[in-house]
C-alpha atoms as a PDB file:
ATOM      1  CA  UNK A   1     -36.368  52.267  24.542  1.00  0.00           C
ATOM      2  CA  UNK A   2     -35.013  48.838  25.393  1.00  0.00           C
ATOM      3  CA  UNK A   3     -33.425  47.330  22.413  1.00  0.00           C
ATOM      4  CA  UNK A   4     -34.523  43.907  23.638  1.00  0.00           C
ATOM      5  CA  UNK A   5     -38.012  44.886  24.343  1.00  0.00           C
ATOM      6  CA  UNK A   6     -38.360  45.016  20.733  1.00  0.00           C
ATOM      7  CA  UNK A   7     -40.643  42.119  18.671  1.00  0.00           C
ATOM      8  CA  UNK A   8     -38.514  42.028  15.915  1.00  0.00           C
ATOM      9  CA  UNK A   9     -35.515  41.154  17.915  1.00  0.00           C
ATOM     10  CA  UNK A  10     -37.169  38.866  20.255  1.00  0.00           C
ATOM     11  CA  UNK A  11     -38.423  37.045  16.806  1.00  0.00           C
ATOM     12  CA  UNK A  12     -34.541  36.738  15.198  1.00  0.00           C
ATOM     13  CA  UNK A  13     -33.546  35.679  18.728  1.00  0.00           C
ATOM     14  CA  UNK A  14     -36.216  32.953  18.804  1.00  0.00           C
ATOM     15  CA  UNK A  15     -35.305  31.706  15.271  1.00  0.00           C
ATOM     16  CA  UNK A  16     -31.778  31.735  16.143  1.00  0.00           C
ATOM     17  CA  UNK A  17     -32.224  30.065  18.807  1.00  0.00           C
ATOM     18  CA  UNK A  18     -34.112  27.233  17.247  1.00  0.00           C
ATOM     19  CA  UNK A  19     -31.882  26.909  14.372  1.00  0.00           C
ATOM     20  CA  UNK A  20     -29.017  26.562  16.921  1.00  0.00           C
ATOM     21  CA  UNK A  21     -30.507  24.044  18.609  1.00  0.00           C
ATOM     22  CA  UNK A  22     -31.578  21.434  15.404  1.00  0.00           C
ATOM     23  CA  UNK A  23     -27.676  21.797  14.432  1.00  0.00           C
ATOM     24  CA  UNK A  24     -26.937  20.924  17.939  1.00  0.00           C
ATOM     25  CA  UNK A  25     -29.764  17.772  17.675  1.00  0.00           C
ATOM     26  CA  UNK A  26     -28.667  16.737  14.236  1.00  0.00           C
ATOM     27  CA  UNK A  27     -24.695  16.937  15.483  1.00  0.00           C
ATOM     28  CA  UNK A  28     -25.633  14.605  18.529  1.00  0.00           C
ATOM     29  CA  UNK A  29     -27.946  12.096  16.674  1.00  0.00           C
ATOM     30  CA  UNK A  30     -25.294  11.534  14.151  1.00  0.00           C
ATOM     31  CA  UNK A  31     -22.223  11.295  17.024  1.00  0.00           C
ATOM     32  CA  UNK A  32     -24.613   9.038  19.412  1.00  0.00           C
ATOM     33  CA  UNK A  33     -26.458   7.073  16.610  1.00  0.00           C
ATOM     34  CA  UNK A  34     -24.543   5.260  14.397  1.00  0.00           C
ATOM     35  CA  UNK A  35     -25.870   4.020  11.177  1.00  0.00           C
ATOM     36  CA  UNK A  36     -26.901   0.700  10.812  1.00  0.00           C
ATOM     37  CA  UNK A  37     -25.129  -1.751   9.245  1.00  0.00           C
ATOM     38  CA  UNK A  38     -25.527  -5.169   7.646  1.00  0.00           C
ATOM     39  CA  UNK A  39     -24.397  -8.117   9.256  1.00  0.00           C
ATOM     40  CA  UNK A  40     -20.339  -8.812   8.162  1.00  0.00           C
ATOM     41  CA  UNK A  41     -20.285 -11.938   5.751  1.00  0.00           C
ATOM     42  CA  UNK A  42     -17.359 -13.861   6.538  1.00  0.00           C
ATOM     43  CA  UNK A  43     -15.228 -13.732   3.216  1.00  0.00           C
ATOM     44  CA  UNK A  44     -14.730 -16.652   1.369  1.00  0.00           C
ATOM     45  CA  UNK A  45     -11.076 -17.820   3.018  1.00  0.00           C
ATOM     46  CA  UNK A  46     -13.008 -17.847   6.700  1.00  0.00           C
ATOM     47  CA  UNK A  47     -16.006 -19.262   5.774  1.00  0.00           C
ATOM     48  CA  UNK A  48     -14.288 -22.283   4.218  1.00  0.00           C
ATOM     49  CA  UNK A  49     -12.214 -22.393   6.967  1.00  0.00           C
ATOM     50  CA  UNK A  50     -15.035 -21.798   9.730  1.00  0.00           C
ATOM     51  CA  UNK A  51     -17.655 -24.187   7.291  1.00  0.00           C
ATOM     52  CA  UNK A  52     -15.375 -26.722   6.973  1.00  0.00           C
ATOM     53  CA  UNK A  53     -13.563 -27.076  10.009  1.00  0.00           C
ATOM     54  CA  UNK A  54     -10.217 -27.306   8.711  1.00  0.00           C
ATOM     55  CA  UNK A  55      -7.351 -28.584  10.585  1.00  0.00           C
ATOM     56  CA  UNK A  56      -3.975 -26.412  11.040  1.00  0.00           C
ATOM     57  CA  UNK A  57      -2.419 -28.250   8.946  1.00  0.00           C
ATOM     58  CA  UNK A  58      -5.111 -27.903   5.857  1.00  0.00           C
ATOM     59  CA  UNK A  59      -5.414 -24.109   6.983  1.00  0.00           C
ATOM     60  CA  UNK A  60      -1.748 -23.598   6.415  1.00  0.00           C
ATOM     61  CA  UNK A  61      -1.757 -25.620   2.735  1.00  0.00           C
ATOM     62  CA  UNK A  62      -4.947 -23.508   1.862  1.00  0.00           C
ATOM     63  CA  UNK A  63      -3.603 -19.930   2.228  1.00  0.00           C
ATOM     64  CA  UNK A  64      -0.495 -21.423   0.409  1.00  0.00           C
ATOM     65  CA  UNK A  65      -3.056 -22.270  -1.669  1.00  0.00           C
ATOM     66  CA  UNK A  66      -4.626 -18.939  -1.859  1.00  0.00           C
ATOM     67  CA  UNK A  67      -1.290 -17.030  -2.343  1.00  0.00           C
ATOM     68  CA  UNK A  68      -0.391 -18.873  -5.593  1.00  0.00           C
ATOM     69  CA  UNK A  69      -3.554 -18.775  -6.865  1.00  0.00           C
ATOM     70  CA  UNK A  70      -3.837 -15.099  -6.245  1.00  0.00           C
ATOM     71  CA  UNK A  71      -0.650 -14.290  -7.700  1.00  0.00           C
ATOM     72  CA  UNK A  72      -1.459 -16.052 -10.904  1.00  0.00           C
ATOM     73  CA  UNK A  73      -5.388 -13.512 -10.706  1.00  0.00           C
ATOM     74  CA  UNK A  74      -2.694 -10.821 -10.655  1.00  0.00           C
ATOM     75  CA  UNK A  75      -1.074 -11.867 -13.526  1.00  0.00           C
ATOM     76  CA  UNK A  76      -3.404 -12.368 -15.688  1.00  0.00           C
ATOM     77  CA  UNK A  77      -5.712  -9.455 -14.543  1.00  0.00           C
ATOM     78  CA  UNK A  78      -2.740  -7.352 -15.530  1.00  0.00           C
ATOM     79  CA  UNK A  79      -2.782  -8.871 -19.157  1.00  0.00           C
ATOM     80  CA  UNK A  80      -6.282  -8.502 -19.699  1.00  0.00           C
ATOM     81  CA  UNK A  81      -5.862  -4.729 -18.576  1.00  0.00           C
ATOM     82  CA  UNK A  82      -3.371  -4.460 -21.337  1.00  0.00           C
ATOM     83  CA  UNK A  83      -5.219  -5.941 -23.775  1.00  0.00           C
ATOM     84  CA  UNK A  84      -8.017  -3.760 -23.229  1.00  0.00           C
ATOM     85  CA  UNK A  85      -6.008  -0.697 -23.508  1.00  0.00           C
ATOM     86  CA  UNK A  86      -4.911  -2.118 -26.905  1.00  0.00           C
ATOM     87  CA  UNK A  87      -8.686  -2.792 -28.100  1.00  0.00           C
ATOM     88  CA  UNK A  88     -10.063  -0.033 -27.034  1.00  0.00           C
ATOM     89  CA  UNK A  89      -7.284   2.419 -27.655  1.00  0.00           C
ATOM     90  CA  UNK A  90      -7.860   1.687 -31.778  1.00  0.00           C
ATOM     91  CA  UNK A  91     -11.413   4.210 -31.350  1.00  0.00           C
ATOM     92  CA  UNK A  92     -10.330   5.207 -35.336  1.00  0.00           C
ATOM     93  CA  UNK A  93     -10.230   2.347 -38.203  1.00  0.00           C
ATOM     94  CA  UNK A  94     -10.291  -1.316 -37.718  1.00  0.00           C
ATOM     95  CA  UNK A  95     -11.172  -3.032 -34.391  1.00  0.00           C
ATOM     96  CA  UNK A  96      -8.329  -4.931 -33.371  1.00  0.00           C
ATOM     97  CA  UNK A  97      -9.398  -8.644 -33.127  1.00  0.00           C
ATOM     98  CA  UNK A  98      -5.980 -10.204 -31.902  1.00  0.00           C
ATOM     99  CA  UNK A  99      -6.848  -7.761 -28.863  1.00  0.00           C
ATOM    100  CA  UNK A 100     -10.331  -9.000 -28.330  1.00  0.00           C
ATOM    101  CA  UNK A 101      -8.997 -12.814 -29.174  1.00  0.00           C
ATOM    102  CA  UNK A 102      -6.287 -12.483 -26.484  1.00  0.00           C
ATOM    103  CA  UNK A 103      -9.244 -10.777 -23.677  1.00  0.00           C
ATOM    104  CA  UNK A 104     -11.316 -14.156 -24.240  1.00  0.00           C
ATOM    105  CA  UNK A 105      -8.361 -16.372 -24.267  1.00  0.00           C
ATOM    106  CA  UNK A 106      -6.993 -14.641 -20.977  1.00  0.00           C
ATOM    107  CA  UNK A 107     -10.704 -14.679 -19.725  1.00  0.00           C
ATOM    108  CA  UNK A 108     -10.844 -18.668 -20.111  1.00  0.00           C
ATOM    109  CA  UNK A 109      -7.314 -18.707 -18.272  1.00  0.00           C
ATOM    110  CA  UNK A 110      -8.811 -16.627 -15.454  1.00  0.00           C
ATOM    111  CA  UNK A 111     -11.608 -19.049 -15.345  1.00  0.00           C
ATOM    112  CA  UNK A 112      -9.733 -22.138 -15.771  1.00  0.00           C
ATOM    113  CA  UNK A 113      -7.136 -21.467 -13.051  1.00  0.00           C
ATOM    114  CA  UNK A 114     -10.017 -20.710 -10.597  1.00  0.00           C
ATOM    115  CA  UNK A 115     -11.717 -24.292 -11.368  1.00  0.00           C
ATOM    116  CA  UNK A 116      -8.209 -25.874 -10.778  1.00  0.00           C
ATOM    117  CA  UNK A 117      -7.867 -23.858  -7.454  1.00  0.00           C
ATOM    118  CA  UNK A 118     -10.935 -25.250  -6.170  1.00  0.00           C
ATOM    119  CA  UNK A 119      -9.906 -28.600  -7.391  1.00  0.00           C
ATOM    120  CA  UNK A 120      -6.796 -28.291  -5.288  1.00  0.00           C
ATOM    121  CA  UNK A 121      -8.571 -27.248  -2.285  1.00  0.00           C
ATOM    122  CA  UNK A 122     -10.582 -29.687  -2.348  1.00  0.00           C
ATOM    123  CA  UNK A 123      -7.908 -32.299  -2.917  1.00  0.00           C
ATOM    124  CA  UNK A 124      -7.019 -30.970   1.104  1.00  0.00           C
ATOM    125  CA  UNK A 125     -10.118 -31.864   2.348  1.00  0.00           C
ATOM    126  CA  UNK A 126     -11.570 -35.368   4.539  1.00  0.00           C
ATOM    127  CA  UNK A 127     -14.587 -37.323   2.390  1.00  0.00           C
ATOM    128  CA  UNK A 128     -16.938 -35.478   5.128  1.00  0.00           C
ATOM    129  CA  UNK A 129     -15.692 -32.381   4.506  1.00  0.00           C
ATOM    130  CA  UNK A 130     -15.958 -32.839   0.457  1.00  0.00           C
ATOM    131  CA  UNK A 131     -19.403 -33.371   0.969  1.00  0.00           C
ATOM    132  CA  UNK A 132     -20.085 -30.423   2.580  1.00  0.00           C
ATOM    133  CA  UNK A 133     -18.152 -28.217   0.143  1.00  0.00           C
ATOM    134  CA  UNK A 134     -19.306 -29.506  -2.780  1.00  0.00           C
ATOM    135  CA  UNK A 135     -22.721 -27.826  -1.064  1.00  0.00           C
ATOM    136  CA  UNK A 136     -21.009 -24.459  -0.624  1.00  0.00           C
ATOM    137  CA  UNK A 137     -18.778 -23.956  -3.142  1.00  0.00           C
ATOM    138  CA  UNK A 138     -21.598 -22.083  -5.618  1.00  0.00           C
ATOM    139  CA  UNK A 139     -22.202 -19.655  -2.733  1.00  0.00           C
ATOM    140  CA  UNK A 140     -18.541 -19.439  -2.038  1.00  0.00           C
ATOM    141  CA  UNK A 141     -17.628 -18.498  -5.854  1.00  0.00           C
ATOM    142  CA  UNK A 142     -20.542 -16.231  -6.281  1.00  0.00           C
ATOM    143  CA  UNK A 143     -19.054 -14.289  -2.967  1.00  0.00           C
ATOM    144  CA  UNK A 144     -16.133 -14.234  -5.040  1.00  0.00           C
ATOM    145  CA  UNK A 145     -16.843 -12.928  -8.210  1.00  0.00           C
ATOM    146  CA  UNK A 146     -20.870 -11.861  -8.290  1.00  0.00           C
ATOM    147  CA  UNK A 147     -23.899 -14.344  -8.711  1.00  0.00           C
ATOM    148  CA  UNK A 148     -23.436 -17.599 -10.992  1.00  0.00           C
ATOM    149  CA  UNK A 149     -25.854 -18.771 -13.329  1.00  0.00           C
ATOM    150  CA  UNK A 150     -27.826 -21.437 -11.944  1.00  0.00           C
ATOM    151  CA  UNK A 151     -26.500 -21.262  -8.337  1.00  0.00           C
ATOM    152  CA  UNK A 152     -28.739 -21.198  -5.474  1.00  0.00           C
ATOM    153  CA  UNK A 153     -30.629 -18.041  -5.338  1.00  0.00           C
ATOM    154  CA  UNK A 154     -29.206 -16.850  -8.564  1.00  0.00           C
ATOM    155  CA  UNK A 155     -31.451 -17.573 -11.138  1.00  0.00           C
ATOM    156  CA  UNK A 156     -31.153 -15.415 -14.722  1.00  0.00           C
ATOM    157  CA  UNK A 157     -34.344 -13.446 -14.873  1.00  0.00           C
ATOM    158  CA  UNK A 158     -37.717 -14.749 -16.560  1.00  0.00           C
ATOM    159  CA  UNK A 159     -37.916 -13.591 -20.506  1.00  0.00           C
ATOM    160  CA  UNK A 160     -39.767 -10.809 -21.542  1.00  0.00           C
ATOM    161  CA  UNK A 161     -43.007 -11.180 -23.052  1.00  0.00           C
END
């Protein structure tokens, strides 16, 4: 008897076969197709910078710009962390409201300083070039930090009825 010749062989042959091949299809779609992806938004920096058409010159005072601005983020991101761990540490007894007072107060700074960076930037920029940021800047923020109330395409939902 031929140990081939059998069915039952010739059947786990076939299977294994097939099996064997749908790795071998699956492998290659995933090495020759790549997934799709989105188109790349610029981030906010280059699309001010692309937008806008800056100059050099008002490139250059804009990441200087940037780096202070960023540094002070740091800072008080840091604080607020702190804070936090200080509220929410206290899970026994009395909530600690200097905590919380000091999160909201840090919060406004956070907010504050990122009005007055926008301010400065666009102290750097022509009239023409004003115009169009005061257009953009909405977008530019909600890029930034997730959708604003009220700006374009970000609209709080209806209430429920």
């Amino acid at each position: 008897m031929n140990y081939f010749s059998s069915n039952k062989v010739k059947n786990h042959g076939i299977t294994a076969l097939v099996v064997l091949n749908s790795i071998a299809i699956v492998v290659l779609v995933i090495m020759v197709i790549k997934p799709h992806r989105p188109k790349q938004h610029l981030g906010p920096k280059n699309r001010l910078v692309k937008e806008l058409n800056l100059t050099d010159e008002q490139t250059a005072n804009y990441e200087m710009l940037i780096e202070v601005h960023q540094t002070k983020m740091k800072e008080l991101r840091d604080k607020i962390h702190m804070a936090k761990q200080d509220y929410f540490g206290e899970l026994e007894g009395q909530r600690n409201n200097a905590a919380l007072a000091k999160i909201g107060r840090l919060q406004t700074e956070i907010e504050s300083n990122t009005l007055q960076h926008f301010i400065d930037f666009k102290a750097l920029l022509t009239d023409e070039q004003k115009k169009k940021f005061e257009t953009i800047y909405l977008d530019v923020l909600a890029s930034m930090a997730g959708p604003i109330p009220g700006a374009a395409g970000h609209r709080p939902p209806p209430p429920m009825h």
